[in-house]
N, C-alpha and C. Protein backbone atom coordinates (compact mmCIF):
# COMPACT_ATOMS: atom_id res chain seq x y z
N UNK A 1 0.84 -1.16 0.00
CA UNK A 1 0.00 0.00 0.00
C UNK A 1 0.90 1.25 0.00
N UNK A 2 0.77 2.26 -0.44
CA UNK A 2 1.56 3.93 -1.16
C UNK A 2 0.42 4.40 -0.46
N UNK A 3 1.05 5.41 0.21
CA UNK A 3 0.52 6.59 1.05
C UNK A 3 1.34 7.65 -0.16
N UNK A 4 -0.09 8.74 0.04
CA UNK A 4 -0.38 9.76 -1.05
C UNK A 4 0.90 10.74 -0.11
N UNK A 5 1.41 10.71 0.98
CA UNK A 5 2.20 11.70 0.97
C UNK A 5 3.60 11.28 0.80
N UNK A 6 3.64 10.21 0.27
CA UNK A 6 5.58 9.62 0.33
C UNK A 6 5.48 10.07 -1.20
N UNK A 7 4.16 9.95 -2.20
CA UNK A 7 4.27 9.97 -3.60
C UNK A 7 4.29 11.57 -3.96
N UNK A 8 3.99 12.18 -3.63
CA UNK A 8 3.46 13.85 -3.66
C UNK A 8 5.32 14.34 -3.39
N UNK A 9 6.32 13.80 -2.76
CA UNK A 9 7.83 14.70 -2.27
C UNK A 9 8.12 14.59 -3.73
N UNK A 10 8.22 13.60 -4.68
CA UNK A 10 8.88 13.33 -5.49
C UNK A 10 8.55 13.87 -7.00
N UNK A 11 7.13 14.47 -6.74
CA UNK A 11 7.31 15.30 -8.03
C UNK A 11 7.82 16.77 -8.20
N UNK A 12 7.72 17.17 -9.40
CA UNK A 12 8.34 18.08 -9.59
C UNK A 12 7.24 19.34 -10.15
N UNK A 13 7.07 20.25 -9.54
CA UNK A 13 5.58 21.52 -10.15
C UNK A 13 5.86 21.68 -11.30
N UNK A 14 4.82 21.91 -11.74
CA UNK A 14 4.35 22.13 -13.24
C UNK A 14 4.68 23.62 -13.90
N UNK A 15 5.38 24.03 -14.65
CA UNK A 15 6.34 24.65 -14.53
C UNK A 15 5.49 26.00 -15.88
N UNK A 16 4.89 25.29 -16.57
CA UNK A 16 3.91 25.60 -17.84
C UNK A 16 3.52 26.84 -17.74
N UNK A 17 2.50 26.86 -16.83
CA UNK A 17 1.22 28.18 -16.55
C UNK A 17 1.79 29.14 -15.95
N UNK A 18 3.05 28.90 -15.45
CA UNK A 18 3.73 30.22 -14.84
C UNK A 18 4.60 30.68 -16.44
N UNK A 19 5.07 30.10 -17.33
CA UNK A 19 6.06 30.47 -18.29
C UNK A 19 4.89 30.90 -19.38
N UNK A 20 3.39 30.80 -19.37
CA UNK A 20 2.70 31.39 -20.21
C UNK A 20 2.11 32.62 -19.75
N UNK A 21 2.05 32.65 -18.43
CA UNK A 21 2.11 34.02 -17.79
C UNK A 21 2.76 34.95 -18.08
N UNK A 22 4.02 34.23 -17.68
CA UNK A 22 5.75 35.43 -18.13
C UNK A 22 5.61 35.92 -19.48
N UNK A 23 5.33 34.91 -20.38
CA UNK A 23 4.74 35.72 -21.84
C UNK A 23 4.16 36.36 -21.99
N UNK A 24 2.62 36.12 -21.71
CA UNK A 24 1.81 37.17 -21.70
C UNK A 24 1.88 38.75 -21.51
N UNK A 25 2.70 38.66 -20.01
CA UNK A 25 3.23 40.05 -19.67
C UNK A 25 3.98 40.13 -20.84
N UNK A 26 4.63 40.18 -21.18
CA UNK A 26 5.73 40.24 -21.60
C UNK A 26 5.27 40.82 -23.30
N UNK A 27 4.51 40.42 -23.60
CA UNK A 27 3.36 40.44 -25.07
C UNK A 27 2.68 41.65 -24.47
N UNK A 28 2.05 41.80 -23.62
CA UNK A 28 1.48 42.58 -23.44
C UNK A 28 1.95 44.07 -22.84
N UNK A 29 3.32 43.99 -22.42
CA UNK A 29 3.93 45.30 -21.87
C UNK A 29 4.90 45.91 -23.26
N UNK A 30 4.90 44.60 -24.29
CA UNK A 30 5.64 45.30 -25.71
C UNK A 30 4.14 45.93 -26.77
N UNK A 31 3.79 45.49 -26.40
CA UNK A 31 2.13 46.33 -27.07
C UNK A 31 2.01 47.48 -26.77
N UNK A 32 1.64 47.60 -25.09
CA UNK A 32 1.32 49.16 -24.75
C UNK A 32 2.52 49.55 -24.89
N UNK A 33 3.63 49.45 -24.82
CA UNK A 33 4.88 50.97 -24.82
C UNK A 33 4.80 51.95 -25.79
N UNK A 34 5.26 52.71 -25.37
CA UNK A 34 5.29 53.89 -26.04
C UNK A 34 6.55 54.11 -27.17
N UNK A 35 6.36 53.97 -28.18
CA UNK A 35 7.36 53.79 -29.35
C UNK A 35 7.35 54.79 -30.12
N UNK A 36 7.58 56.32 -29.69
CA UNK A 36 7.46 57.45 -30.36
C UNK A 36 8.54 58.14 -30.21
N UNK A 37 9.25 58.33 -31.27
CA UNK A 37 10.70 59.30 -31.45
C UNK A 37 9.94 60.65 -30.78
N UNK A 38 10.73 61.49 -29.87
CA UNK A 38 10.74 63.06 -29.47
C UNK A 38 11.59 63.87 -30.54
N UNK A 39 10.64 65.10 -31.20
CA UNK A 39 11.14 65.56 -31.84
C UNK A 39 12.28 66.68 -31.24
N UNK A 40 12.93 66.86 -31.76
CA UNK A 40 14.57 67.98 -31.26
C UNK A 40 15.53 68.47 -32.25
N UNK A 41 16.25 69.28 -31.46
CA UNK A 41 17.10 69.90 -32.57
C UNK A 41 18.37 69.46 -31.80
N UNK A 42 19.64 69.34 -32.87
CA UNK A 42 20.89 69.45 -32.20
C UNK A 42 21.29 70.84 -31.82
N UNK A 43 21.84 70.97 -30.70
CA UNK A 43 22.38 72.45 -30.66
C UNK A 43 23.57 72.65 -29.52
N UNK A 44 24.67 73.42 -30.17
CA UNK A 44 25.63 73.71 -29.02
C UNK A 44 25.58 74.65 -28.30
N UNK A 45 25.37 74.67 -26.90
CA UNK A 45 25.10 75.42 -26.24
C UNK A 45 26.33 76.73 -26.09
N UNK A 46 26.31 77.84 -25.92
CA UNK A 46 27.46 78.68 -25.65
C UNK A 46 27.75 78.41 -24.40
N UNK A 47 28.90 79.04 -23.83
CA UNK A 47 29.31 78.86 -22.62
C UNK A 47 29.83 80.26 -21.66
N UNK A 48 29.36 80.36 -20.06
CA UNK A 48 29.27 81.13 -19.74
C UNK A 48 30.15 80.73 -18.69
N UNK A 49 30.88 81.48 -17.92
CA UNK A 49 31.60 81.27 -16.80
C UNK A 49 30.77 81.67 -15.47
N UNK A 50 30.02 82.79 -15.21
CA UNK A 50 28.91 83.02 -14.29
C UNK A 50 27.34 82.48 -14.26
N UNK A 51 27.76 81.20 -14.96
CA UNK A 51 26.21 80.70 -15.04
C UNK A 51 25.82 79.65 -13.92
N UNK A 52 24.58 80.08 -13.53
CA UNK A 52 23.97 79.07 -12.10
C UNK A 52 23.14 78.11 -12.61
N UNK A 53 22.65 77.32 -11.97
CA UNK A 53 22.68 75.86 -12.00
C UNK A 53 20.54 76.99 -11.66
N UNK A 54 19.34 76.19 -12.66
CA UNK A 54 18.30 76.29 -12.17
C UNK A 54 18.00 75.17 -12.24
N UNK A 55 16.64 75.00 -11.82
CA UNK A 55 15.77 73.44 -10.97
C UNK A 55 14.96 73.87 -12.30
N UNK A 56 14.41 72.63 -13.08
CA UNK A 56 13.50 72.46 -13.64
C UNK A 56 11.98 72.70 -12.91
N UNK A 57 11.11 74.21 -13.23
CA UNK A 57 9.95 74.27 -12.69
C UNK A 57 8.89 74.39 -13.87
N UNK A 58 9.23 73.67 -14.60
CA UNK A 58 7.74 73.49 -15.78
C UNK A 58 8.02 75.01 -16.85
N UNK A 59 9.02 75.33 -16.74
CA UNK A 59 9.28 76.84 -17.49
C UNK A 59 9.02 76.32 -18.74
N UNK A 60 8.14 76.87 -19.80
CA UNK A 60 8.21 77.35 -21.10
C UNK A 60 9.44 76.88 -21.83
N UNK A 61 9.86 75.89 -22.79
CA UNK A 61 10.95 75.70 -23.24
C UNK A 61 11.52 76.15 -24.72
N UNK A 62 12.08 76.90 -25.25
CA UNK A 62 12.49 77.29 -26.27
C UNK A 62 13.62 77.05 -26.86
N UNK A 63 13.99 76.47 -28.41
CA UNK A 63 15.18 75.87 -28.61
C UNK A 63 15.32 76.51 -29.59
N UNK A 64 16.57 77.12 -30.36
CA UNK A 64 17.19 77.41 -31.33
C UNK A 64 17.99 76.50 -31.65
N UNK A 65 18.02 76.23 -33.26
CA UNK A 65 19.37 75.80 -33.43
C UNK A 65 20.34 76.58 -34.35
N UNK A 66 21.49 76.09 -35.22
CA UNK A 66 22.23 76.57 -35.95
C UNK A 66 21.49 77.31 -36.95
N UNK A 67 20.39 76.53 -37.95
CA UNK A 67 19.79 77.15 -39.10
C UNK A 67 18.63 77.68 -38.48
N UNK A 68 18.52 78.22 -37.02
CA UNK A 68 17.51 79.24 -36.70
C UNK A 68 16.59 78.54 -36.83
N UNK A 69 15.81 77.21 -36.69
CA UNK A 69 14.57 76.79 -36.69
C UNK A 69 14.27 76.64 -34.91
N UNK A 70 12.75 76.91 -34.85
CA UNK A 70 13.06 77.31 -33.74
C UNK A 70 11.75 76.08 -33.08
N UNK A 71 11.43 75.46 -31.97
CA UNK A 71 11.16 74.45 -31.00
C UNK A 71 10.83 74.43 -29.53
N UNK A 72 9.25 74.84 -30.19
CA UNK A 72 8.25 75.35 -28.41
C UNK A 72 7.82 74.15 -28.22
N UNK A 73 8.17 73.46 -26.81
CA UNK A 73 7.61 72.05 -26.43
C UNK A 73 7.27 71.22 -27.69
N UNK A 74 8.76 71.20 -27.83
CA UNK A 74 9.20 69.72 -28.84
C UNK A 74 8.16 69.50 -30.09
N UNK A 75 7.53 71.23 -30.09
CA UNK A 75 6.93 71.20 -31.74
C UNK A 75 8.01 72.04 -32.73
N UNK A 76 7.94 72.25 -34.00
CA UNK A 76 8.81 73.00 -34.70
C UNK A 76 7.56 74.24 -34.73
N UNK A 77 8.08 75.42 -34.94
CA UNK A 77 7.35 76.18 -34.84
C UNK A 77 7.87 77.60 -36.29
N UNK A 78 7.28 77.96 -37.26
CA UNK A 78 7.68 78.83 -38.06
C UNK A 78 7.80 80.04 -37.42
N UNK A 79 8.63 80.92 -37.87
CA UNK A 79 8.84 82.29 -36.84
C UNK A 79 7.73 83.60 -37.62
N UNK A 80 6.96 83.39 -38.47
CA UNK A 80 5.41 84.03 -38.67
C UNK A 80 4.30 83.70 -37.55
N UNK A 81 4.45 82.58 -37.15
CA UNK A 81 3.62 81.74 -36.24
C UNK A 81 4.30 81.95 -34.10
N UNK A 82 5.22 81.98 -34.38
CA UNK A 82 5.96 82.69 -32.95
C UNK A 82 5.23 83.33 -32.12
N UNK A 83 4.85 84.86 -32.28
CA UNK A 83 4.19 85.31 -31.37
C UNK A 83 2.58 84.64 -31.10
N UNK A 84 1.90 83.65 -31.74
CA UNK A 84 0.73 83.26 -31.66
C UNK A 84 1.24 81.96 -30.80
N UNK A 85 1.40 81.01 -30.95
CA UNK A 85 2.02 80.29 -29.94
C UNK A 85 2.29 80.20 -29.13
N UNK A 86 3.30 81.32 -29.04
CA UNK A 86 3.71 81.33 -27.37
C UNK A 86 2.99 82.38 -26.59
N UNK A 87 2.05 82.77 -27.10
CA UNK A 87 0.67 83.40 -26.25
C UNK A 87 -0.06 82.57 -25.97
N UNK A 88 -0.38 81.38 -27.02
CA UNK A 88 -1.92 80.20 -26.42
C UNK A 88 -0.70 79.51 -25.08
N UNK A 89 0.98 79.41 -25.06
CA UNK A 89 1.22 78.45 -24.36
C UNK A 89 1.40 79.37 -23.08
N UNK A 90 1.88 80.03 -23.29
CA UNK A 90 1.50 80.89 -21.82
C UNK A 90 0.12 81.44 -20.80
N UNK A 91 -0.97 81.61 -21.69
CA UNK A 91 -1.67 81.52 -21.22
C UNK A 91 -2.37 80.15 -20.51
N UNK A 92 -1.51 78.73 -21.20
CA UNK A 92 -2.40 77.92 -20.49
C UNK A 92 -1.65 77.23 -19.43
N UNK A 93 0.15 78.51 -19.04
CA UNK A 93 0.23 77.59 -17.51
C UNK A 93 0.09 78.41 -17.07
N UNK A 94 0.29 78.30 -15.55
CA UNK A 94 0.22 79.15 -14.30
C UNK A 94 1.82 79.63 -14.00
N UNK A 95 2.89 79.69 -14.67
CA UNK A 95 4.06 79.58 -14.80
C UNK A 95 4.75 79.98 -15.95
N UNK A 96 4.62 81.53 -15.62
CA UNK A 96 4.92 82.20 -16.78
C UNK A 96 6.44 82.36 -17.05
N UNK A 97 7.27 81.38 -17.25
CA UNK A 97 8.78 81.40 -17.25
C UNK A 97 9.19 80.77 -18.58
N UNK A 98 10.22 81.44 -19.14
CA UNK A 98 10.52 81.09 -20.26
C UNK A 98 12.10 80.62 -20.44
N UNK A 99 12.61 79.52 -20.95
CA UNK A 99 13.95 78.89 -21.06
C UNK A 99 14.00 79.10 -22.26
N UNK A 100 15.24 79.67 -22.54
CA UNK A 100 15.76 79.44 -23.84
C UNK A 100 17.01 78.81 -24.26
N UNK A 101 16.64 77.47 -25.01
CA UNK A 101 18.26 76.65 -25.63
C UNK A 101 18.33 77.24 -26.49
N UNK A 102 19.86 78.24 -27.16
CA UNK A 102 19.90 78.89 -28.16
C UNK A 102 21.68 78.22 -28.46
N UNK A 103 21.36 77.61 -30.21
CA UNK A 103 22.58 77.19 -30.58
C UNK A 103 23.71 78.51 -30.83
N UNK A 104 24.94 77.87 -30.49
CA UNK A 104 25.94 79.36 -30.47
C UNK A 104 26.23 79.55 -31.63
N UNK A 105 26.26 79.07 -32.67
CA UNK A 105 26.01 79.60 -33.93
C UNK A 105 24.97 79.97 -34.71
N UNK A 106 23.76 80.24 -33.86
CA UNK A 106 22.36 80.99 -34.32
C UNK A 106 22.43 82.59 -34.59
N UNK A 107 21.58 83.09 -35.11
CA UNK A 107 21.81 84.55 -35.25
C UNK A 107 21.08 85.06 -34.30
N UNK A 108 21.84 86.26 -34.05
CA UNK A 108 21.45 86.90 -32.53
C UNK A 108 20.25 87.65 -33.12
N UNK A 109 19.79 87.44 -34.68
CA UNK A 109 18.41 88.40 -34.89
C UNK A 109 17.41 87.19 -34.33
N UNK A 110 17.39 86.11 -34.53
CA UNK A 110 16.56 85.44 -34.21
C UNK A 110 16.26 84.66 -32.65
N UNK A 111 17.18 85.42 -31.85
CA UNK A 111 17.26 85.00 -30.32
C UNK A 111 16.74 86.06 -29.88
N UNK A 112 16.77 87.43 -30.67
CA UNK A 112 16.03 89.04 -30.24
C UNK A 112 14.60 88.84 -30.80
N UNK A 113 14.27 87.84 -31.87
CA UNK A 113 12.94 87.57 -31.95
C UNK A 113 12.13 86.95 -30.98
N UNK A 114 12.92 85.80 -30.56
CA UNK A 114 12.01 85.39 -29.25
C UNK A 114 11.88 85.52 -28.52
N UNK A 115 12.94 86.65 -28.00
CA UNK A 115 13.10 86.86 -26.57
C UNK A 115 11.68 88.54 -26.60
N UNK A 116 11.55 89.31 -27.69
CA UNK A 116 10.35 90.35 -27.96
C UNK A 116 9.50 89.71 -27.88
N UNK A 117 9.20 88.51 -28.41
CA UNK A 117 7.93 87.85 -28.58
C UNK A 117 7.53 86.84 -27.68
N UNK A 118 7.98 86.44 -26.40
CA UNK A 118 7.93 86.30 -25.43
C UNK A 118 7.63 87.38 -24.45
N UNK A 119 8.45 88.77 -24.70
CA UNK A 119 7.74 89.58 -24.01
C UNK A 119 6.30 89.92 -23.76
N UNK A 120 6.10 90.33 -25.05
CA UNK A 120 4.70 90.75 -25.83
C UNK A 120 3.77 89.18 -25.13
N UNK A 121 4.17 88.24 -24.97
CA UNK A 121 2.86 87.24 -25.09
C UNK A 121 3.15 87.01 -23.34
N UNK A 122 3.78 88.12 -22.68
CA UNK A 122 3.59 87.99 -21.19
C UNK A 122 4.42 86.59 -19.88
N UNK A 123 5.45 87.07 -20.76
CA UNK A 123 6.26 86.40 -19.85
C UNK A 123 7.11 86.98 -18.76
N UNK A 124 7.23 86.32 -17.54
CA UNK A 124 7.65 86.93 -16.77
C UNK A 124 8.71 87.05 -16.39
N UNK A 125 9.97 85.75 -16.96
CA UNK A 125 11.18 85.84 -16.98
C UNK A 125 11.25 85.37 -18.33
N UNK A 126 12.89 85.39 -18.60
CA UNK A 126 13.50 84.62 -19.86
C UNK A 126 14.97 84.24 -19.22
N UNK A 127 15.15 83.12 -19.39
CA UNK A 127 16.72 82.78 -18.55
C UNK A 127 17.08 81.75 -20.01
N UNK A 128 18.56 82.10 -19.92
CA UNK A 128 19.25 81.68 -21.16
C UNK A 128 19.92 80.75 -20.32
N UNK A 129 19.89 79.45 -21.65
CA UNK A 129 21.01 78.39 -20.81
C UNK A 129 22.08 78.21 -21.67
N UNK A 130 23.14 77.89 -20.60
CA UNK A 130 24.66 77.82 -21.20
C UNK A 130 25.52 76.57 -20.43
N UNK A 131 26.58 76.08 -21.21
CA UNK A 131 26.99 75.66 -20.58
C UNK A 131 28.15 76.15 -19.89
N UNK A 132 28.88 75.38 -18.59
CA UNK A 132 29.60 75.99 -18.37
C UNK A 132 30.86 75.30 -18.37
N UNK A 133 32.22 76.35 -18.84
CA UNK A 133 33.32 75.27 -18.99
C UNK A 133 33.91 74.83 -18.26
């Protein structure tokens, strides 16, 4: 006579329903991700020797690059279209601060464009970033 508990040490768990699980997730966390390039510009920053270190507080972000195309929250933005823009985006934070990435080989007419047209659409600072050497 075999008693059910001398026979029960000697197997081994079923190993299956846990490894179709692990798939599943696994199928299912490559589905939802998020697989979207961020649009950007390359740009070299100039460099400042008195420049301070700020905390990211949701400021307004503005990018120049070399050929002057210019990049309000990672849209491209035409500089006819500039002052309309950055009026709808200011008006819709509570955080009227404006950053500007400006490439060091941009033209200083088009860093005096945004920095007027930021005025005009009510901003309350403009802080330029640099790096430092």
């Amino acid at each position: 006579m075999e008693f059910e508990g001398l026979t029960s040490r000697h197997k081994t768990p079923n190993l299956t329903p846990l490894i179709d699980i692990v798939f599943l997730l696994l199928v299912f966390f490559m589905l939802t991700a998020h697989f979207v390039k961020d649009q950007s510009l390359d740009i070299n920053l100039p460099e400042a020797n008195s420049a301070t270190n700020l905390e990211d507080q949701g400021a307004l972000e503005i990018v120049i690059n070399d050929n002057d195309d210019i990049l309000i929250d990672k849209k491209i933005i035409k500089s006819d279209e500039l002052a309309v823009v950055l009026q709808q985006s200011l008006q819709a934070r509570s955080n009227k601060q404006v950053v500007l990435h400006g490439d060091k080989s941009s033209k200083l007419d088009s860093t005096v464009k945004v920095m007027d047209a930021a005025r005009k659409a009510g901003a309350e600072s403009l802080d330029i970033i640099t790096d430092q050497p």
